[in-house]
C-alpha atoms as a PDB file:
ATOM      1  CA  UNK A   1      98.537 104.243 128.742  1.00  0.00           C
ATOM      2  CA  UNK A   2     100.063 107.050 130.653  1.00  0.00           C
ATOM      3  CA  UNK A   3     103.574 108.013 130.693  1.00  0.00           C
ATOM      4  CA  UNK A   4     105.543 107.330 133.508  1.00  0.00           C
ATOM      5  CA  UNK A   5     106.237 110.761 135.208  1.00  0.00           C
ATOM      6  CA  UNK A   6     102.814 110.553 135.453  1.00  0.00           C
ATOM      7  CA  UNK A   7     101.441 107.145 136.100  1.00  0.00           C
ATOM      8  CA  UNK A   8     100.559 106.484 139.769  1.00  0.00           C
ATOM      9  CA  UNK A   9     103.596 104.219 140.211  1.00  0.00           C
ATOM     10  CA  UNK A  10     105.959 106.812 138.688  1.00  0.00           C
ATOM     11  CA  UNK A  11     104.526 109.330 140.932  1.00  0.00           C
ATOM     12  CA  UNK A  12     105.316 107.675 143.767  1.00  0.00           C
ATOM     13  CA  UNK A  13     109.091 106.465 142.357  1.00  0.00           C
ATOM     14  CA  UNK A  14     110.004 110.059 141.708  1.00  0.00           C
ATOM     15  CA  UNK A  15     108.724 111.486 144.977  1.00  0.00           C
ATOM     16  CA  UNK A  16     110.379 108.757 147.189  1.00  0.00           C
ATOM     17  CA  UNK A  17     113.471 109.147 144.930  1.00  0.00           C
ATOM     18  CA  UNK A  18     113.528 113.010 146.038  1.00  0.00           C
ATOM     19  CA  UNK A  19     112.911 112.128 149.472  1.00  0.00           C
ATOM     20  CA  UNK A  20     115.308 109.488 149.684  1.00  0.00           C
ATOM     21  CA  UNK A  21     118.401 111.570 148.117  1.00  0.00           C
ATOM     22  CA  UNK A  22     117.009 114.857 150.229  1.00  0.00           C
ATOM     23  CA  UNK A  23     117.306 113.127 153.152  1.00  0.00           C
ATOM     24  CA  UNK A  24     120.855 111.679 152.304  1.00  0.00           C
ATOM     25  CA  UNK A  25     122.117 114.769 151.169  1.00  0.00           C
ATOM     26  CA  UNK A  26     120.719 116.526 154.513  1.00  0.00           C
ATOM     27  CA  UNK A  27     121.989 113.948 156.946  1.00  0.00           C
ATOM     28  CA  UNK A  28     125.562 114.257 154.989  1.00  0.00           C
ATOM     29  CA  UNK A  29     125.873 117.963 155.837  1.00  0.00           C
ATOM     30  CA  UNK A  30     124.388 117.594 159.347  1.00  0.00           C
ATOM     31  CA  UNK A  31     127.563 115.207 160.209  1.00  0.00           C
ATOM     32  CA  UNK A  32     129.846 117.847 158.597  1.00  0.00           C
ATOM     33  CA  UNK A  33     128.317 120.888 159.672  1.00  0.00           C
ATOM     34  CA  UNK A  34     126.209 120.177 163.023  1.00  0.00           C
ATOM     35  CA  UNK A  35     128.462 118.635 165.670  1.00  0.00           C
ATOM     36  CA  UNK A  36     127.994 121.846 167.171  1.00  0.00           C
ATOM     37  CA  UNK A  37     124.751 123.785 167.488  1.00  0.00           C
ATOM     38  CA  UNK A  38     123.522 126.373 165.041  1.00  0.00           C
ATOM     39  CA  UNK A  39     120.391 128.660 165.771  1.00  0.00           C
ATOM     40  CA  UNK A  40     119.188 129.584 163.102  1.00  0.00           C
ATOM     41  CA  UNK A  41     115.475 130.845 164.025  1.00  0.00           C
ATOM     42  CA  UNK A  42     114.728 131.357 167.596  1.00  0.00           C
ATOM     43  CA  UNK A  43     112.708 127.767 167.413  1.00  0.00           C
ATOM     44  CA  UNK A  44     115.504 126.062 165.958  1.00  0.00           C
ATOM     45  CA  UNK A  45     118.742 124.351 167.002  1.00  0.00           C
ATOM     46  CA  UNK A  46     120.473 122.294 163.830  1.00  0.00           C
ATOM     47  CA  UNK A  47     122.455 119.279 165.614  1.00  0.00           C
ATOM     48  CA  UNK A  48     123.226 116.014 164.850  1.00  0.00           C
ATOM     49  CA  UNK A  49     121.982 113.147 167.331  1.00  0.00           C
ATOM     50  CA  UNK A  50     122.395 109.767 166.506  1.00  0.00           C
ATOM     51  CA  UNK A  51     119.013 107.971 167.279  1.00  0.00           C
ATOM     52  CA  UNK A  52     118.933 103.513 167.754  1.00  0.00           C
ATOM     53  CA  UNK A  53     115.356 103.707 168.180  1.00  0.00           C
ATOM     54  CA  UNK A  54     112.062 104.854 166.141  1.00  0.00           C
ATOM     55  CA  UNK A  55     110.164 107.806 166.592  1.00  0.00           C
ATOM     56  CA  UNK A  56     111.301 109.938 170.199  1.00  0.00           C
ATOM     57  CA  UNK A  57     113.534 107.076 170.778  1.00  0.00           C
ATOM     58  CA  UNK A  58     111.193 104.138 171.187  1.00  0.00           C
ATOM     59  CA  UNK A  59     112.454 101.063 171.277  1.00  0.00           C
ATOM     60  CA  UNK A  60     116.152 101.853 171.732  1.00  0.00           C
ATOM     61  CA  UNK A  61     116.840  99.897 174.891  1.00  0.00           C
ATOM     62  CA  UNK A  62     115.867  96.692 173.409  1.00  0.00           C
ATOM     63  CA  UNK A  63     118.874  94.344 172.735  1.00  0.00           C
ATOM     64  CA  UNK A  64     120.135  95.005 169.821  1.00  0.00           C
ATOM     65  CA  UNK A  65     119.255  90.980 168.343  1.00  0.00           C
ATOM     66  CA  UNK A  66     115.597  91.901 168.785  1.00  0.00           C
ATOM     67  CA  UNK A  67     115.841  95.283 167.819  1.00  0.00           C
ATOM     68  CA  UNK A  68     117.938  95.694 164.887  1.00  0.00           C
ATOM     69  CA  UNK A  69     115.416  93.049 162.701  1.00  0.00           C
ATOM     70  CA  UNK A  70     112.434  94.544 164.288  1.00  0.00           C
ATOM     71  CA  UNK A  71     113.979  98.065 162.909  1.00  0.00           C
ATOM     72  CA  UNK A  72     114.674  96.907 159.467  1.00  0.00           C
ATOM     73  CA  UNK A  73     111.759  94.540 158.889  1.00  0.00           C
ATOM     74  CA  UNK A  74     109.221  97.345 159.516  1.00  0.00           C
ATOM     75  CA  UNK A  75     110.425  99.287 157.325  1.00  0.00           C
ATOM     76  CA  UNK A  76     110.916  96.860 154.154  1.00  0.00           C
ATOM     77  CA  UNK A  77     107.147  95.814 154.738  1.00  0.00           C
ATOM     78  CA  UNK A  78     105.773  99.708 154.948  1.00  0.00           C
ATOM     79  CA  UNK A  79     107.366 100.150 151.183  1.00  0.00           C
ATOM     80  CA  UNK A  80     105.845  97.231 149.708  1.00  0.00           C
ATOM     81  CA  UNK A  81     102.226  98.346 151.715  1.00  0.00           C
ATOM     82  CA  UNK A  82     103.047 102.089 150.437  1.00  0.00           C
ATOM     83  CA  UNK A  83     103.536 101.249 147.120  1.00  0.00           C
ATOM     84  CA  UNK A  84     100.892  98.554 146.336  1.00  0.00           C
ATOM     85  CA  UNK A  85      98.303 100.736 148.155  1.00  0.00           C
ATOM     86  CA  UNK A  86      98.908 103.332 146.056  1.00  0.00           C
ATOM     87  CA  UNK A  87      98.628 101.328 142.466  1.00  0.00           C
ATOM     88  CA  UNK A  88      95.968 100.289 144.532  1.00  0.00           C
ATOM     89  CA  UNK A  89      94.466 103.777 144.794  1.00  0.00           C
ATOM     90  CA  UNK A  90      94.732 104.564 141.384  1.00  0.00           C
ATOM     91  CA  UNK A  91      95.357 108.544 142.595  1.00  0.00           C
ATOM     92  CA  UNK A  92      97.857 110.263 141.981  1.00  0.00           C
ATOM     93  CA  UNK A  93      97.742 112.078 145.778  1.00  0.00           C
ATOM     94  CA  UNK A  94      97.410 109.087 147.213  1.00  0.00           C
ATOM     95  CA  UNK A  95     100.790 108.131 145.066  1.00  0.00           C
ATOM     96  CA  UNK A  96     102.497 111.578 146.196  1.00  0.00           C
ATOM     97  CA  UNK A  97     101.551 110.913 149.882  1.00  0.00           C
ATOM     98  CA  UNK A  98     102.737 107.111 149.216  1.00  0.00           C
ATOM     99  CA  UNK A  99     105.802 108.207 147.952  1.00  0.00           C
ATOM    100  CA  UNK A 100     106.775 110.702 151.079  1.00  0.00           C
ATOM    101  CA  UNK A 101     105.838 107.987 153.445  1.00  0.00           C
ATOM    102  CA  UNK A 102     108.004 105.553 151.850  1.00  0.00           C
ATOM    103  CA  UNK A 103     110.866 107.578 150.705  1.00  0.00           C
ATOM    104  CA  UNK A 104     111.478 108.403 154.332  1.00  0.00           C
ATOM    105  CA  UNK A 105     111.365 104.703 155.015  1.00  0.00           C
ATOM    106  CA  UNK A 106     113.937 104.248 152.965  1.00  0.00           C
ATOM    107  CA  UNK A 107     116.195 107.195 154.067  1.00  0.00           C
ATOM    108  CA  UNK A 108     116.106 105.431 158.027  1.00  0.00           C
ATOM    109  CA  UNK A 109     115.811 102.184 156.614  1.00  0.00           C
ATOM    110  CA  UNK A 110     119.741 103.187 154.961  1.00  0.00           C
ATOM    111  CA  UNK A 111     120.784 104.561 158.587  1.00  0.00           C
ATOM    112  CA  UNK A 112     119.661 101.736 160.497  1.00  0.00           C
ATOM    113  CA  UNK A 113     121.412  99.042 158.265  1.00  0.00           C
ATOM    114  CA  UNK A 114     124.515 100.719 157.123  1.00  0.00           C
ATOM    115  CA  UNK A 115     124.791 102.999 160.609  1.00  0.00           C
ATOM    116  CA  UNK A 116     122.591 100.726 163.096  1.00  0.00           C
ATOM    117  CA  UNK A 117     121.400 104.058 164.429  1.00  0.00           C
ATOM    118  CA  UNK A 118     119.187 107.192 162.293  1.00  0.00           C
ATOM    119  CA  UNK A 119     120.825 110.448 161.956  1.00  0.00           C
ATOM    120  CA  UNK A 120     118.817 113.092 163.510  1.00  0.00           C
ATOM    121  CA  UNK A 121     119.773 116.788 163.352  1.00  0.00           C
ATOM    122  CA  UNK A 122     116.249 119.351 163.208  1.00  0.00           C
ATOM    123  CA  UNK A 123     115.490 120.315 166.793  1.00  0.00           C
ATOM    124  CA  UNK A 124     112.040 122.420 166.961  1.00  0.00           C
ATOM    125  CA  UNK A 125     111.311 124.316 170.671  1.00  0.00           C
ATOM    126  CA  UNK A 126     109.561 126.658 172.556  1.00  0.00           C
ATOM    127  CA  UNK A 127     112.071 128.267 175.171  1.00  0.00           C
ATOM    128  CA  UNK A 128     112.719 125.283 176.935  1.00  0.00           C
ATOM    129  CA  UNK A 129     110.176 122.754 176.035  1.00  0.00           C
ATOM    130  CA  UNK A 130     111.926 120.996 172.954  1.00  0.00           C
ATOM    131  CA  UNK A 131     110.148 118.761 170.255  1.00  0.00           C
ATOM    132  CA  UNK A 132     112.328 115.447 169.786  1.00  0.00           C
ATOM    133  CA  UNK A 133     115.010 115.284 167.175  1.00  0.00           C
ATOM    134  CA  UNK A 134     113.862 114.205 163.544  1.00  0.00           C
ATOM    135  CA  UNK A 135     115.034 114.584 159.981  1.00  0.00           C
ATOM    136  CA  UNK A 136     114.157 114.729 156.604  1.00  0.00           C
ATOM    137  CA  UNK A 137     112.931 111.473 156.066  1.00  0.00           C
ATOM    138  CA  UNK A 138     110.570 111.538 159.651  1.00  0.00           C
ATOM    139  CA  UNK A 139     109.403 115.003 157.895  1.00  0.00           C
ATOM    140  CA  UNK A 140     108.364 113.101 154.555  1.00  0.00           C
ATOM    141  CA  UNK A 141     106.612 110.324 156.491  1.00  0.00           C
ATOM    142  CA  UNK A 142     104.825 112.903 158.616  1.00  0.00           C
ATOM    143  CA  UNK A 143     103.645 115.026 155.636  1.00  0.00           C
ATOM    144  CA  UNK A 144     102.470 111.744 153.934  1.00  0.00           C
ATOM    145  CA  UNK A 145     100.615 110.689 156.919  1.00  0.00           C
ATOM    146  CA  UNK A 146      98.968 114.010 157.585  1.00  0.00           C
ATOM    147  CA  UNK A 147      97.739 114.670 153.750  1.00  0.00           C
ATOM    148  CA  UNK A 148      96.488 111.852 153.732  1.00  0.00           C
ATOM    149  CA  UNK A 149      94.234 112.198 156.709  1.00  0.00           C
ATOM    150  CA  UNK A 150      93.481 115.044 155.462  1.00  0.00           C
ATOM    151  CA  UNK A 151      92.528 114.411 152.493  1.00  0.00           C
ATOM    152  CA  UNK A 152      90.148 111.679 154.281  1.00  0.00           C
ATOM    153  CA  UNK A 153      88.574 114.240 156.549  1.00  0.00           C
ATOM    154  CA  UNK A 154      87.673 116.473 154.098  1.00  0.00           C
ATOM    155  CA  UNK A 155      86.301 114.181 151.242  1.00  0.00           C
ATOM    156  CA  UNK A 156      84.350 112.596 153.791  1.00  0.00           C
ATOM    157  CA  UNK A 157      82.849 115.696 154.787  1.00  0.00           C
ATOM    158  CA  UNK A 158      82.658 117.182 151.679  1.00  0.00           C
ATOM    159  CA  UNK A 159      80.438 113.979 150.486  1.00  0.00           C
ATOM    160  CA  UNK A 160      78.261 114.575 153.566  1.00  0.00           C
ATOM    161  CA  UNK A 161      77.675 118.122 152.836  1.00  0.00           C
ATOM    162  CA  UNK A 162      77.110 117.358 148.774  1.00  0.00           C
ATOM    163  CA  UNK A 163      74.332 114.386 150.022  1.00  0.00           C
ATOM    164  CA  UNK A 164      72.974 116.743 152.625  1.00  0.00           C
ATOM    165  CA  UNK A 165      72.503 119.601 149.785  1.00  0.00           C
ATOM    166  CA  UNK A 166      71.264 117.464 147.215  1.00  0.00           C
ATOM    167  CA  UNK A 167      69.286 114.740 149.559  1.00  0.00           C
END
């Protein structure tokens, strides 16, 4: 039996752990440090925005008795989905990608019910055409998301070619 740091489920336990407490720590010094804009890099302003919706504000002008359940429930069901699939799996990528989507979960799903509304603070642009807001956690679940098709992509194809050598 594997030890836990390196099981599958520990794997994904530790990384949503570090995502979870990154993101907390973040959104902390945003809301003491960003009520006011800092530049650091020509593409970035560090603010903090208070968001009541998802992703680019979606679903923030619903009332808040359909939105607030619809805001929390999604969440609690991606971390049970993140974490089965990846004992699932049986991978331990598949457990690190797991564990980024559903440590950012976690991270909005503690704005949204303690806050009702997700801290937001990393503004990306080009002159004046400006990315919306996001954090650490929407960072996590978009790394997760994009290793993992990734990581789809490129087995499939490197299958095709192995079966197209060999065949």
């Amino acid at each position: 039996m594997e030890k836990f740091p390196r099981s599958v489920s520990g794997i994904y336990l530790i990384t949503a752990l570090i995502v979870f407490t990154a993101d907390m720590i973040t959104k902390e010094l945003a809301e003491k440090f960003f009520q006011i804009s800092y530049d650091p890099f020509p593409f970035l302003k560090l603010y903090l925005i208070y968001n009541k919706g998802v992703a680019f504000g979606l679903l923030s002008d619903l009332p808040d008795p359909l939105r607030i359940p619809i805001l929390i429930v999604i969440p609690v069901i991606a971390l049970f989905i993140t974490f089965f699939y990846a004992i699932a799996e049986k991978s331990r990528f598949t457990a690190l990608c797991m564990g980024l989507i559903g440590g950012g979960a976690i991270g909005n799903l503690y704005d949204r019910f303690f806050l009702g509304q997700v801290r937001d603070f990393i503004h990306l642009h080009l002159g004046d055409l400006y990315w919306p807001a996001f954090n650490i956690a929407d960072a996590s679940i978009t790394t997760g998301i994009t290793l993992l098709i990734l990581k789809h992509f490129l087995t499939k194809y490197s299958l095709k070619n192995f079966v197209n050598r060999t065949g």
